[in-house]
Protein backbone atom coordinates (compact mmCIF):
# COMPACT_ATOMS: atom_id res chain seq x y z
CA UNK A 1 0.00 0.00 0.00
CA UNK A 2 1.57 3.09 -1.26
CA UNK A 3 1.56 6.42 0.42
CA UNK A 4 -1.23 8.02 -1.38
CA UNK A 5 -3.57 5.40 -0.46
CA UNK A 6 -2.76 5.59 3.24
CA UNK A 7 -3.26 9.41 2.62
CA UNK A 8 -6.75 9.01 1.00
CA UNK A 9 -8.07 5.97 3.47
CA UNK A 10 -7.09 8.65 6.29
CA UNK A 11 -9.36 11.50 4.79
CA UNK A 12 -12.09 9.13 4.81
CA UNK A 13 -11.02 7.76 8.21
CA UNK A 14 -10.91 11.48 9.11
CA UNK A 15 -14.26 12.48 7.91
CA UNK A 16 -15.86 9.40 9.97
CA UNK A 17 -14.31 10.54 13.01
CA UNK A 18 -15.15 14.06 13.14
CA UNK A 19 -19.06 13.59 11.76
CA UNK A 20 -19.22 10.65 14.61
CA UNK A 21 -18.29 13.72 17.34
CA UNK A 22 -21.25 15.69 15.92
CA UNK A 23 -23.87 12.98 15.62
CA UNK A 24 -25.45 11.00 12.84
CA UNK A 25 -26.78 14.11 10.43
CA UNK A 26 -22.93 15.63 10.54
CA UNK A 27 -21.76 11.90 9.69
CA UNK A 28 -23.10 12.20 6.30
CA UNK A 29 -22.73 15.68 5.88
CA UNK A 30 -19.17 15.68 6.67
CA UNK A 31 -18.77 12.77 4.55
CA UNK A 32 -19.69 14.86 1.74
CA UNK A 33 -16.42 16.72 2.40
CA UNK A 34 -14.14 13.88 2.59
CA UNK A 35 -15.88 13.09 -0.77
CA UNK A 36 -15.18 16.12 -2.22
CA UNK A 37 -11.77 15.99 -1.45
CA UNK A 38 -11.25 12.76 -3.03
CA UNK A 39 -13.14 13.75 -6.26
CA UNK A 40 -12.09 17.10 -7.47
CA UNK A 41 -8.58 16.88 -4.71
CA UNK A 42 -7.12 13.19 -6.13
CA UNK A 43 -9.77 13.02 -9.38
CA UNK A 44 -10.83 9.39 -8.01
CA UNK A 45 -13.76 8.45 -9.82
CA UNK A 46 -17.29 8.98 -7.76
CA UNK A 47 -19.11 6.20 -6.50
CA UNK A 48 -22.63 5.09 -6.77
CA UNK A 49 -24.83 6.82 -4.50
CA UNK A 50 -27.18 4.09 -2.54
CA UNK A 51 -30.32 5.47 -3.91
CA UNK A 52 -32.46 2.43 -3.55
CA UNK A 53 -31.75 1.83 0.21
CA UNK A 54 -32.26 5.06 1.08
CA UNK A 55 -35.93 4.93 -1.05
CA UNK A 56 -36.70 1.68 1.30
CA UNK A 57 -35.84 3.72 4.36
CA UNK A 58 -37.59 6.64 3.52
CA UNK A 59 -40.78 4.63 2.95
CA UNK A 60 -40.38 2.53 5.64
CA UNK A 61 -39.54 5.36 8.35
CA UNK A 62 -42.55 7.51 6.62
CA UNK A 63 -45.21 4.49 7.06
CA UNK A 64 -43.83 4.29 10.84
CA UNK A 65 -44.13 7.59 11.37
CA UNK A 66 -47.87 7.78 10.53
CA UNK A 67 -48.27 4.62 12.94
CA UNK A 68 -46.49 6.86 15.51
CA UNK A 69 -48.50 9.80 14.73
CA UNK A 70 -51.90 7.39 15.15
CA UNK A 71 -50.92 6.37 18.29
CA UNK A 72 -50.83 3.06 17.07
CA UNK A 73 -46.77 2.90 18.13
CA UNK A 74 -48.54 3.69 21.67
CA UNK A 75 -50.69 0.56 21.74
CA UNK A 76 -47.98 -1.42 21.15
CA UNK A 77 -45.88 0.12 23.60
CA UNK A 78 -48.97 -0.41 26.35
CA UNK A 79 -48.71 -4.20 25.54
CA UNK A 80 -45.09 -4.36 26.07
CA UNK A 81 -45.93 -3.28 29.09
CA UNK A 82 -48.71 -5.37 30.65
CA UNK A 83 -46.19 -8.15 29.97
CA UNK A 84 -43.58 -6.92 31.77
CA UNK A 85 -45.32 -5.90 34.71
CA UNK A 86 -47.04 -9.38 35.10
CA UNK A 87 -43.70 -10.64 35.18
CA UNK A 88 -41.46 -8.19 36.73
CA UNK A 89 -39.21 -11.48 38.36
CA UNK A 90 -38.18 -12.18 34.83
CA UNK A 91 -37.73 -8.42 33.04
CA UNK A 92 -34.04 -9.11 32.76
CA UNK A 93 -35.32 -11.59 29.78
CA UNK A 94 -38.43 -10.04 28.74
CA UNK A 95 -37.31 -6.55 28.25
CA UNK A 96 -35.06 -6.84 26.04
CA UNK A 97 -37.41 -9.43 23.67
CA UNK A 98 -40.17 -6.73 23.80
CA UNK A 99 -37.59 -4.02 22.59
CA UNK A 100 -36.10 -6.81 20.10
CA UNK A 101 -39.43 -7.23 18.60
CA UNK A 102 -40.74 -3.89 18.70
CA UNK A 103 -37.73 -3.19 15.97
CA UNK A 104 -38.05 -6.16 13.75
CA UNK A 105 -41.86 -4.96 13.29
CA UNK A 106 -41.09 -1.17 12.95
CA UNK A 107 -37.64 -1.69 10.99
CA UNK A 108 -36.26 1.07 13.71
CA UNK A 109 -34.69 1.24 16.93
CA UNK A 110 -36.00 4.39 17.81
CA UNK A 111 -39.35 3.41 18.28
CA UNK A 112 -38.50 1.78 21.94
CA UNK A 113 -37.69 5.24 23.69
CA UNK A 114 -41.34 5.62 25.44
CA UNK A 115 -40.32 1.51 26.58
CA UNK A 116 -37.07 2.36 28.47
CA UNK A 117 -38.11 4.76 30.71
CA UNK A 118 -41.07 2.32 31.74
CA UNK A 119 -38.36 -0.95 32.15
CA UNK A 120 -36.21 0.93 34.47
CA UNK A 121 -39.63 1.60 36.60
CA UNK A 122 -40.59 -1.71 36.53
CA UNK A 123 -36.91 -3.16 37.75
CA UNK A 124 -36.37 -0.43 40.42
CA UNK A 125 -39.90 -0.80 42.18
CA UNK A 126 -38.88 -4.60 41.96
CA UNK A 127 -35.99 -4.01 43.55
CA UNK A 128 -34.12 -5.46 40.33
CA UNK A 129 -31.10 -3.93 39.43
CA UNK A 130 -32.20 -1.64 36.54
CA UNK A 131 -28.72 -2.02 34.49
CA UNK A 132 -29.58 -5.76 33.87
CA UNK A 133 -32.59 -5.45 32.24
CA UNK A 134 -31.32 -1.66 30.62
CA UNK A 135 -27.93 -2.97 29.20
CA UNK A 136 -29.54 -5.46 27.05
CA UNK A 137 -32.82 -4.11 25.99
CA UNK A 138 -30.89 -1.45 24.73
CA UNK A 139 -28.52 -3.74 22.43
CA UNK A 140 -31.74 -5.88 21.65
CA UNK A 141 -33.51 -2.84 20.63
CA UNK A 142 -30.51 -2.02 17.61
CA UNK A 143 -29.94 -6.10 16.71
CA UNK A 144 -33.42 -6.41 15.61
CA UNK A 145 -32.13 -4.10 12.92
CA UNK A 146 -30.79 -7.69 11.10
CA UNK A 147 -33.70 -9.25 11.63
CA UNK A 148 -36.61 -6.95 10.36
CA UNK A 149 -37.98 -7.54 6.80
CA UNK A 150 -38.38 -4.06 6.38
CA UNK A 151 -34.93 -2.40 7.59
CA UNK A 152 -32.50 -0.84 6.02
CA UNK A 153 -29.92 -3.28 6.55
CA UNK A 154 -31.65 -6.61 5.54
CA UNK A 155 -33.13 -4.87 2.03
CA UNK A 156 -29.49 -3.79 1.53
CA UNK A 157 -28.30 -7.07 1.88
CA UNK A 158 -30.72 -8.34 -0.50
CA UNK A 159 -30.41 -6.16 -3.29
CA UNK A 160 -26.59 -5.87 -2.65
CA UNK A 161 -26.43 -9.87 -3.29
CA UNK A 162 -28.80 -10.56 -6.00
CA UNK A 163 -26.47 -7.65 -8.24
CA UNK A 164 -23.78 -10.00 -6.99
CA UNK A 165 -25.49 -13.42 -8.18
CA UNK A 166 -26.52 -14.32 -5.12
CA UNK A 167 -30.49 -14.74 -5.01
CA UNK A 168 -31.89 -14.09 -1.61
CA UNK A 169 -34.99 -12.85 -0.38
CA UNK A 170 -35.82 -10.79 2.54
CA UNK A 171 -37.41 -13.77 4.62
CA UNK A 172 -34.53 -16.10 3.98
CA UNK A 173 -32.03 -13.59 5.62
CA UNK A 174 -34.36 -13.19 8.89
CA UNK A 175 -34.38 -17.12 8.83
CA UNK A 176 -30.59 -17.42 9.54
CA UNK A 177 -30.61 -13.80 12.00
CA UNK A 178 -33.64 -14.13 14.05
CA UNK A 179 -32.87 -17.14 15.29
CA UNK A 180 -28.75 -16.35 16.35
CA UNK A 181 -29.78 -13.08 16.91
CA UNK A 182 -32.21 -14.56 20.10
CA UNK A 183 -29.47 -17.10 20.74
CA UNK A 184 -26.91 -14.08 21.54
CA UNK A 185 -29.39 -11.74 23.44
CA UNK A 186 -31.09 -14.43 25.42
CA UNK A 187 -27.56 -15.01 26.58
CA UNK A 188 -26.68 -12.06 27.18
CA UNK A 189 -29.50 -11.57 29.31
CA UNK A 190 -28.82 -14.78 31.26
CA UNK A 191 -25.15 -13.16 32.00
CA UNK A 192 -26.84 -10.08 32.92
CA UNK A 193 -29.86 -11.90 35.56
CA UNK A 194 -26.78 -11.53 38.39
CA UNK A 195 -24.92 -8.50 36.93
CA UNK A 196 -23.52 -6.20 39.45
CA UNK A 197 -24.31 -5.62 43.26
CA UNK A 198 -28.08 -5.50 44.04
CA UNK A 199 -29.78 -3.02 44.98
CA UNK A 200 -29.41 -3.13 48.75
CA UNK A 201 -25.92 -4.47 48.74
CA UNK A 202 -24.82 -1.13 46.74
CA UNK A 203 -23.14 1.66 48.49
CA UNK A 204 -23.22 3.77 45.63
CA UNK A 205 -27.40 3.46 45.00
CA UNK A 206 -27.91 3.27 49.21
CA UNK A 207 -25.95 6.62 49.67
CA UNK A 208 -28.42 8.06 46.57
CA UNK A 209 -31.31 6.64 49.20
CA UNK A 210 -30.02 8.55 51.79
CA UNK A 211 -30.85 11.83 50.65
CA UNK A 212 -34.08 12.62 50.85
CA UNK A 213 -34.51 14.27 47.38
CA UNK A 214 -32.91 11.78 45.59
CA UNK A 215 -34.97 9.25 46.62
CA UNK A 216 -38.22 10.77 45.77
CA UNK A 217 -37.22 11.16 42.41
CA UNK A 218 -36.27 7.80 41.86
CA UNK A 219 -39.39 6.72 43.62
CA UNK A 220 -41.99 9.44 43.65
CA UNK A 221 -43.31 8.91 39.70
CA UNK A 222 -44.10 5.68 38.21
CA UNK A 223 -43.55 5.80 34.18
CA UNK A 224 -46.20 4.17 32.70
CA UNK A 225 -48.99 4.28 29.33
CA UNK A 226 -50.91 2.26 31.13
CA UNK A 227 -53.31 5.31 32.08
CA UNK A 228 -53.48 6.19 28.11
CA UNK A 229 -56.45 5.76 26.62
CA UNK A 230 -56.13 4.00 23.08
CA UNK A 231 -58.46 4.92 20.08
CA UNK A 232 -59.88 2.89 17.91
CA UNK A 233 -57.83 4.81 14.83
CA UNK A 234 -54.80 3.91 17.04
CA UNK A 235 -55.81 0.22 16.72
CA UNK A 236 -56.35 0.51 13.30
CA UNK A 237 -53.06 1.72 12.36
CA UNK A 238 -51.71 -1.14 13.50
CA UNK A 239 -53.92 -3.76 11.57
CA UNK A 240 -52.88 -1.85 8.62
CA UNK A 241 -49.39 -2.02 9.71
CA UNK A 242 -49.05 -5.64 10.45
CA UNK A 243 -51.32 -6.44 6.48
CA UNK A 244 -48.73 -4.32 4.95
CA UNK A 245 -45.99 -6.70 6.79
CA UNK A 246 -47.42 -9.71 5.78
CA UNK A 247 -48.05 -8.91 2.29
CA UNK A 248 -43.88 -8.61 2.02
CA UNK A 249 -43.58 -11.61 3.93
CA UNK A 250 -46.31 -13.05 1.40
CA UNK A 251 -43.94 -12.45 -1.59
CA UNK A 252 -41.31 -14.03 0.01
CA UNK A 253 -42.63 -16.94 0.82
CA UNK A 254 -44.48 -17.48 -2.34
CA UNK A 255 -41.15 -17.09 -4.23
CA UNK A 256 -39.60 -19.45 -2.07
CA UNK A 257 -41.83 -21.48 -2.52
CA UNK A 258 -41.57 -21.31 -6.67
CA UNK A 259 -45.14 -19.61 -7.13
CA UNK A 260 -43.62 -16.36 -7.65
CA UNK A 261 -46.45 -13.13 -6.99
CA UNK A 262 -44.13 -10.36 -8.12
CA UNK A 263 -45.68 -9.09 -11.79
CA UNK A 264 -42.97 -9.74 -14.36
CA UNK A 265 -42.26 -7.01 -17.18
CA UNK A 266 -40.38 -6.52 -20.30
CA UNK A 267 -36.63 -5.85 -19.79
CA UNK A 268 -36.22 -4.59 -23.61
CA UNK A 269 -34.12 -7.44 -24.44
CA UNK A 270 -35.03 -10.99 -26.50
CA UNK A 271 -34.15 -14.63 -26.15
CA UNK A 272 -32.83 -17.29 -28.36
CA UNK A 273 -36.68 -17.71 -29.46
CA UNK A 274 -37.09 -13.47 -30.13
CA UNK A 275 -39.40 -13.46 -27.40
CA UNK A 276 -38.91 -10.85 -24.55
CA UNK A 277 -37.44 -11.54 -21.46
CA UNK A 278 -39.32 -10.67 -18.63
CA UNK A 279 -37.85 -9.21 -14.98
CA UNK A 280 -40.31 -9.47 -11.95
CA UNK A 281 -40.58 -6.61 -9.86
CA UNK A 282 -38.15 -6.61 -7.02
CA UNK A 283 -38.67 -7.01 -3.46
CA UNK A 284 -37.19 -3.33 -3.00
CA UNK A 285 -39.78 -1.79 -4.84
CA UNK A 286 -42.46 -3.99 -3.80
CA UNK A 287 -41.64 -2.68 -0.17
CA UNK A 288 -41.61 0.63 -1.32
CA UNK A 289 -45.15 0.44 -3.00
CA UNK A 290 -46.53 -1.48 0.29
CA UNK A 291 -45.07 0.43 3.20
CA UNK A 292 -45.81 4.15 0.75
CA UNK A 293 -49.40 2.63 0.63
CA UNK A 294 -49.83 1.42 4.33
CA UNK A 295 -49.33 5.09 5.28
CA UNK A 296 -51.70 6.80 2.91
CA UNK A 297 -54.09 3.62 4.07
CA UNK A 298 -53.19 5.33 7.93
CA UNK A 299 -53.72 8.63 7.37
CA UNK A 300 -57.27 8.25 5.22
CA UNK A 301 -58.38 5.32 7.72
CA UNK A 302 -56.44 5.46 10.66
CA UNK A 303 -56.91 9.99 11.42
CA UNK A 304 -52.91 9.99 11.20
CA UNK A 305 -51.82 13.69 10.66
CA UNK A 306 -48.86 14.04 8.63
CA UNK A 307 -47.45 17.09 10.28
CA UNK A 308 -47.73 14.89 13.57
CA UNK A 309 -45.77 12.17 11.86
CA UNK A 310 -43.10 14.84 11.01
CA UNK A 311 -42.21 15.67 13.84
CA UNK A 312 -42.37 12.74 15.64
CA UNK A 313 -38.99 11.15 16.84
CA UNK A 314 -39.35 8.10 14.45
CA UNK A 315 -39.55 9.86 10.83
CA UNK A 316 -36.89 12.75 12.32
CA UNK A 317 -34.19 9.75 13.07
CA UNK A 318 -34.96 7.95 10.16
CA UNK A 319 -34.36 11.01 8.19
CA UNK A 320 -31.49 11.54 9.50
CA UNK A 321 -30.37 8.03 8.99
CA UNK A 322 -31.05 8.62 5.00
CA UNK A 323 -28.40 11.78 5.03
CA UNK A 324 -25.98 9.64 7.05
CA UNK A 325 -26.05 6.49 5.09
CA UNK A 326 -25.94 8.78 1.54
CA UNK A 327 -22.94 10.51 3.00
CA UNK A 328 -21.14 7.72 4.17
CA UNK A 329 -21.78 4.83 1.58
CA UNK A 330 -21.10 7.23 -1.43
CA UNK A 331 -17.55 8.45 0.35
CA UNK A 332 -17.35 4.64 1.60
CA UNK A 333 -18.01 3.14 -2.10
CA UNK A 334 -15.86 5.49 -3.81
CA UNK A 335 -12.91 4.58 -1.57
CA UNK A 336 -13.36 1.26 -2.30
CA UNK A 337 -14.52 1.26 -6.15
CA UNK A 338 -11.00 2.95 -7.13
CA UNK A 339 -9.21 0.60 -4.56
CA UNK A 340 -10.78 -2.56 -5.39
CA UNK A 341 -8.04 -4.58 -6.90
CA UNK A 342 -5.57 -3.46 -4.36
CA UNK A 343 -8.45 -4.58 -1.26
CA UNK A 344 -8.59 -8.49 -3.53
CA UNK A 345 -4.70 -8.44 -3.21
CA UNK A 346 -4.22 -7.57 0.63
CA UNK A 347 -7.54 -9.24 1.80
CA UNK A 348 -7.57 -12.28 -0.43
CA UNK A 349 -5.62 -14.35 0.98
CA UNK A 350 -6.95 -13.97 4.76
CA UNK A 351 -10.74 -13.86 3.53
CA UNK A 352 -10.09 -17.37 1.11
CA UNK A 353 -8.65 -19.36 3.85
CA UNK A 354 -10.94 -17.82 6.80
CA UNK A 355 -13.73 -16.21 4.75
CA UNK A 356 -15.54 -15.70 7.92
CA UNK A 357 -13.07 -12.99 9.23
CA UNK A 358 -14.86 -10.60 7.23
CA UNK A 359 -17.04 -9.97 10.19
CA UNK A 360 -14.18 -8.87 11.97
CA UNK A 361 -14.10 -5.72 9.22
CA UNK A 362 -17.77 -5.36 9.41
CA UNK A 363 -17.34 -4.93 13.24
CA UNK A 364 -14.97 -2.52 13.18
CA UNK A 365 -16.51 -0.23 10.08
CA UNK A 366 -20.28 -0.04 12.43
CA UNK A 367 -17.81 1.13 15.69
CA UNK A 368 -17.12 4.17 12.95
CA UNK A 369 -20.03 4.91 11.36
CA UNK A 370 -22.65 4.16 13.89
CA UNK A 371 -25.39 2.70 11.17
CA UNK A 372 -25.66 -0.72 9.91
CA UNK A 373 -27.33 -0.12 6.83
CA UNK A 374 -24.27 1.78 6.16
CA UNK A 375 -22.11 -1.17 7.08
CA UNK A 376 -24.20 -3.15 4.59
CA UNK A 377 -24.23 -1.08 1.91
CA UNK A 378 -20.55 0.19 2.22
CA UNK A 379 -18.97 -3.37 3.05
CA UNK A 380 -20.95 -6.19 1.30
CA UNK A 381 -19.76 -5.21 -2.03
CA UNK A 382 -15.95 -5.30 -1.04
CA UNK A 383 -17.07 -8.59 0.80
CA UNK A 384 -18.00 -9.77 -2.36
CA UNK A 385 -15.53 -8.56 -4.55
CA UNK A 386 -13.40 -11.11 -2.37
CA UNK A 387 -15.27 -13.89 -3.23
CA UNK A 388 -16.53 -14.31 0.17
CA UNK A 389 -19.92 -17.04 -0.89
CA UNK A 390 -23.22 -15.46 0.37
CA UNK A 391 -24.08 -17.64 3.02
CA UNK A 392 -21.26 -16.82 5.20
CA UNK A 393 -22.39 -13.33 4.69
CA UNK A 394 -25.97 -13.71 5.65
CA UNK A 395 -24.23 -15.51 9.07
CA UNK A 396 -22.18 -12.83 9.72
CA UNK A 397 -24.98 -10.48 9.19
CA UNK A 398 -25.24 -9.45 12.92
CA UNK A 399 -21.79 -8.40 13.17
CA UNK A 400 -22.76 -5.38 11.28
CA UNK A 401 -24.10 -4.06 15.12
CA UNK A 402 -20.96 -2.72 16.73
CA UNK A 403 -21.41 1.08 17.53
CA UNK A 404 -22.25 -0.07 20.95
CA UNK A 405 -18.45 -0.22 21.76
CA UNK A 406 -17.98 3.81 21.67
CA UNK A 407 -21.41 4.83 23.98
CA UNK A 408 -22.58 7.60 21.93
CA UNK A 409 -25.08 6.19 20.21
CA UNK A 410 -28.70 7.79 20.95
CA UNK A 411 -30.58 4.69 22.50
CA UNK A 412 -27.66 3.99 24.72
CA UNK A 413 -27.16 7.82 25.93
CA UNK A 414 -31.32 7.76 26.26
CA UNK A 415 -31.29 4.94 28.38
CA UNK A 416 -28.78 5.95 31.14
CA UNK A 417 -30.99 9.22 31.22
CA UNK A 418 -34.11 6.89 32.16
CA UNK A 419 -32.58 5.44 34.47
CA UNK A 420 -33.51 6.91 37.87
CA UNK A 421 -31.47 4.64 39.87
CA UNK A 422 -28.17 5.51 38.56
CA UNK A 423 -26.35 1.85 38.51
CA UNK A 424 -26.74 2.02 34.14
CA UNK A 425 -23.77 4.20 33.11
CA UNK A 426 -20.80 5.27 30.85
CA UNK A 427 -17.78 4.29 33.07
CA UNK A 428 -15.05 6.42 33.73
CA UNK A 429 -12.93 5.41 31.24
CA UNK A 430 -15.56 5.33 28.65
CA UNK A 431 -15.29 1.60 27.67
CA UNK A 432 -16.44 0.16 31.12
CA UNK A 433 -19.77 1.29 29.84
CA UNK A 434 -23.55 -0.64 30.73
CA UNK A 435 -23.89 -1.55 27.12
CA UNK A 436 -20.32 -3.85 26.30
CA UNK A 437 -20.59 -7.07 28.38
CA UNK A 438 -24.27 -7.76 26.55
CA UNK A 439 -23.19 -5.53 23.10
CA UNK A 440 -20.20 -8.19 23.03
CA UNK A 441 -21.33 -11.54 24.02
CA UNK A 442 -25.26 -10.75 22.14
CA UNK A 443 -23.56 -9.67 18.88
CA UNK A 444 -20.41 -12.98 19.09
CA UNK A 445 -22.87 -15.46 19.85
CA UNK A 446 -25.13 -14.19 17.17
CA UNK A 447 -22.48 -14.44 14.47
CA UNK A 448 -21.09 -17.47 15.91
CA UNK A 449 -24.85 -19.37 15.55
CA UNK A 450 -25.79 -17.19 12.35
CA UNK A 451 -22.13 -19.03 10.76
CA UNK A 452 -23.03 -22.49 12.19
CA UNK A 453 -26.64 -22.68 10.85
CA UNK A 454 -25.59 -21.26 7.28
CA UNK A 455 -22.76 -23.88 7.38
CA UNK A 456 -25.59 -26.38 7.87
CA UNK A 457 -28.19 -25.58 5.83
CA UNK A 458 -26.85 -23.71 2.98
């Protein structure tokens, strides 16, 4: 590796670093200068901007924003909670499956904010240490990223692959990641049932129950939606919500299955016979179409107000997620694109012998850039370039979580906020932080099992 590439690879590393102190909208904004710099500094060739990822998550944020703005997100949040507090003994294992699912159904971690605040409640007035339960519901909450037909990160993957031969659909990637994904978490949870002192064998917490302030604001309120009253509109949203989920499920499973749904058209090209050759529809758009639909059917059926959906937290972060993945995956893939022959000469070898490693690289990359559709979108071609097969990819596919290592990530910084109690935290040296122990073992074991069952079955 010559000097100029070191030079270049450090302006992107550069850019990375400096939008990651400013928060997700400045990582793809400053990106855009790093870019810049490449193009019209060192004439490298631009990359492809990742236009149809960033159409899925604009669709997909925009119909759960409208399900937000019906207060159907609300409903499902309630529901969440009667669980848990029938069985606050056993929140350490529930809370962080509620928060799990709640983002494979939305295709967002953002949509468990209102649930943290009520967990912490539920452990503390237990008398459960809140960090177990916290730690890992927030990791769960960002890992059902992998596993969520409609995310970001799993549509990447599939349209990534099938321009790289490899046909997958959206269901057969959640087959091999829901299953190691629950593997790693429930794990992580069981690690975390005994984590730390408890409560009343804490000096830290018992001198916070000393004072008298203190300990009226950790006990004083109860968070809670169990007092919110739900509307029938609210319900409604969600119906509509979970059809327009099971319609993209529907097309998957039918083309598993060899009856293919998807309406074929005319690619302008002929066969050996001169008759045309027809393209069916692919699952990107079809999600587009549904999830674009499923909010109009909200806000004619459901009394969702689109300037409510605005500016609810849901379709703000997902916006922002759009600018951050266009900045970084077009800096990201024009890096690479100019570099590709000299990535197949130094990563060849390693990736041929141990093809597997690559999740190592993933890893690292999501520490940076703090988004794993980015990850996706910016890594799986290299990963392919290297002649990496597509099943170890799909069973690596969790290791695109790891921005839980550097605790700056929203969910992570919300969630010591909730909690009253004080024992979830950012350590004093920043890495002995709430969120590694579970971030660690959750995402290794899911990779690990993810590996294993592609190894078996593909």
């Amino acid at each position: 590796m010559d000097s100029l590439i070191i030079i270049q690879l450090l302006i992107v590393l550069l850019a990375l670093y400096v939008g990651a102190r400013y928060g997700s909208l400045a990582l793809g904004a400053i990106s855009g200068i790093g870019l810049a710099i490449l193009v019209f500094g060192f004439q490298m060739k631009p990359g492809t901007p990742p236009t149809d990822v960033i159409y899925i998550i604009v669709a997909a944020v925009t119909c759960a924003g409208m399900l937000q703005a019906s207060g159907g997100m609300d409903w499902m949040i309630q529901l969440a909670e009667k669980l848990l507090r029938k069985n606050p003994g056993r929140i350490t294992f529930l809370a962080p499956l509620c928060t799990f699912f709640l983002t494979v159904m939305v295709g967002t971690g953002h949509v468990v904010y209102t649930l943290m605040p009520i967990i912490c409640d539920i452990a503390l007035k237990k008398g459960i240490r809140p960090e177990r339960p916290c730690g890992v519901a927030s990791i769960a909450s960002q890992l059902g990223i992998t596993c969520s037909p409609i995310a970001a990160a799993v549509a990447s993957f599939v349209i990534i692959s099938s321009a790289n031969g490899f046909e997958i659909t959206n269901l057969q990637v959640i087959a091999v990641t829901l299953p190691s994904v629950l593997c790693g978490l429930m794990t992580a949870s069981a690690l975390s049932y005994r984590r730390g002192l408890d409560l009343d064998k804490d000096p830290k917490f018992q001198a916070r129950c000393a004072n008298p302030e203190t300990y009226q604001y950790m006990y004083g309120n109860t968070a809670t939606l169990l007092d919110v009253e739900i509307s029938k509109e609210a319900k409604r949203s969600v119906y509509i919500f979970l059809a327009a989920l099971g319609i993209i499920v529907l097309f998957s499973v039918f083309q598993i299955a060899g009856c293919d749904l998807r309406p074929s058209f005319a690619t302008g090209q002929l066969n050996a016979s001169g008759e045309p050759i027809l393209k069916p529809l692919s699952m990107n758009i079809i999600i587009q179409i549904v999830m674009i639909a499923a909010a109009a059917f909200m806000i004619l059926f459901a009394k969702a107000q689109p300037k409510k959906a605005v500016e609810g937290a849901v379709w703000q972060s997902g916006m922002v997620a759009v600018v951050a993945i266009y900045g970084i995956a077009w800096l990201a893939d024009t890096f690479f694109g100019n570099y590709m022959e000299v990535m197949k000469a130094g990563l060849g070898g390693i990736v041929a012998q141990y093809p597997w490693a690559i999740a190592f690289a993933f890893f690292t990359v999501s520490v940076l850039i703090n988004s794993q559709g980015a990850v996706v979108v910016s890594m799986l071609p290299l990963a392919y370039s290297l002649d990496i097969p597509g099943p170890v990819l799909i069973g690596v596919l969790p290791s695109v979580y790891g921005y839980f290592f550097i605790p700056n990530y929203p969910s992570d910084i919300a969630t010591v906020n909730f909690d009253r109690s004080g024992t979830t935290r950012i350590g004093k040296y920043l890495f002995n932080h709430s969120f590694m122990m579970p971030g660690l073992v959750s995402v290794s074991i899911a990779t690990l099992v993810g590996y294993l069952i592609t190894t078996v079955f593909f």
